[in-house]
Protein backbone atom coordinates (compact mmCIF):
# COMPACT_ATOMS: atom_id res chain seq x y z
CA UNK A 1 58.95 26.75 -40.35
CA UNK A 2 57.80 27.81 -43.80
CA UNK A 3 54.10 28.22 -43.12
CA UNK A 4 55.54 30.84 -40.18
CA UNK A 5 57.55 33.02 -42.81
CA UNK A 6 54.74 32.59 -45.17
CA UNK A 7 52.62 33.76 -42.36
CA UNK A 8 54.99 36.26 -41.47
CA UNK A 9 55.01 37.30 -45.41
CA UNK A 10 51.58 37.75 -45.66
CA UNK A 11 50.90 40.17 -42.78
CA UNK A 12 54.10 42.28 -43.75
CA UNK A 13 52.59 42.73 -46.98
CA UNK A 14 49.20 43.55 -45.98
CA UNK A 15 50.50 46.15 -42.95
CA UNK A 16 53.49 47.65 -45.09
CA UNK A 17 51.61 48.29 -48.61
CA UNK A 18 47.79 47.78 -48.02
CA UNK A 19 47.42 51.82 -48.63
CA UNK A 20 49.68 51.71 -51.86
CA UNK A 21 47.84 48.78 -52.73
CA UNK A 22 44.52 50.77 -52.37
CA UNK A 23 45.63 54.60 -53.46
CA UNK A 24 47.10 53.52 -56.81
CA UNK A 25 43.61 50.80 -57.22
CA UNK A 26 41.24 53.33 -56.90
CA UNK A 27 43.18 56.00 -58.64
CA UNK A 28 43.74 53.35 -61.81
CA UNK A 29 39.93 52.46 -60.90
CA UNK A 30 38.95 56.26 -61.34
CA UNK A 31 40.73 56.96 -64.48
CA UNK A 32 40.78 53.54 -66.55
CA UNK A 33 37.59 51.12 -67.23
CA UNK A 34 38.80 47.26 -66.49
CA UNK A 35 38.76 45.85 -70.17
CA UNK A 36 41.78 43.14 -69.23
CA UNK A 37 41.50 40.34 -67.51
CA UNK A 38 45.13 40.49 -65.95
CA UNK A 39 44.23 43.76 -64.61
CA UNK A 40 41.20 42.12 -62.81
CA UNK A 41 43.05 39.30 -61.43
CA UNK A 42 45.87 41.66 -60.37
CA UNK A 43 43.76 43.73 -58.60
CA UNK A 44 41.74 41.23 -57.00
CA UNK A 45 44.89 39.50 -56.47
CA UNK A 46 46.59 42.41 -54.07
CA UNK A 47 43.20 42.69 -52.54
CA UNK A 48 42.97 39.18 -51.26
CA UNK A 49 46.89 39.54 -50.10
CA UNK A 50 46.15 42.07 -47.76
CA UNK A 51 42.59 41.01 -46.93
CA UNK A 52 44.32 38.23 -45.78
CA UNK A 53 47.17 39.86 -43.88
CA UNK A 54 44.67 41.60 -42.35
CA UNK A 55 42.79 38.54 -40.89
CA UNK A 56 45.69 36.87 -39.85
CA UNK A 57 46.53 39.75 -37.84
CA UNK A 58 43.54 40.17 -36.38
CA UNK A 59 43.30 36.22 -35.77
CA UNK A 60 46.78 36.48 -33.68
CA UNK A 61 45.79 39.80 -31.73
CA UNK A 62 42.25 38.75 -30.53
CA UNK A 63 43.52 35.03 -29.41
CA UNK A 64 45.84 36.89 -27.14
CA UNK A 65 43.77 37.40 -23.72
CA UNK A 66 44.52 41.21 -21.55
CA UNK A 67 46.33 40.38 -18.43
CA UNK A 68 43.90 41.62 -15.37
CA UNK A 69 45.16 43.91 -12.71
């Protein structure tokens, strides 16, 4: 039951705020050099989040076979 929400969790976060995550990243990426290391993390952080999100998604939609005609 938990690892399902957490599942669940995880691929809300990646499909609902992947491009926020992203815009504002390489926006803060453009205008400010990384000289903190909780900036790093953070941003690494989100990244992994919705690279994961991603993969789980993928995982679920390519183990689900096409019906044939």
């Amino acid at each position: 039951m938990k690892l399902t929400f957490f599942k669940f969790f995880i691929k809300w976060i990646a499909t609902n705020l992947s491009i926020p995550f992203w815009i504002v990243g390489h926006v803060h990426l453009t205008t400010n050099i990384y000289h903190d290391l909780h900036e790093i993390l953070a941003s690494m952080g989100m990244n992994i989040i919705v690279a994961t999100g991603f993969w789980l998604e993928w995982k679920e939609k390519s183990s689900k076979k096409p019906k044939k005609s």
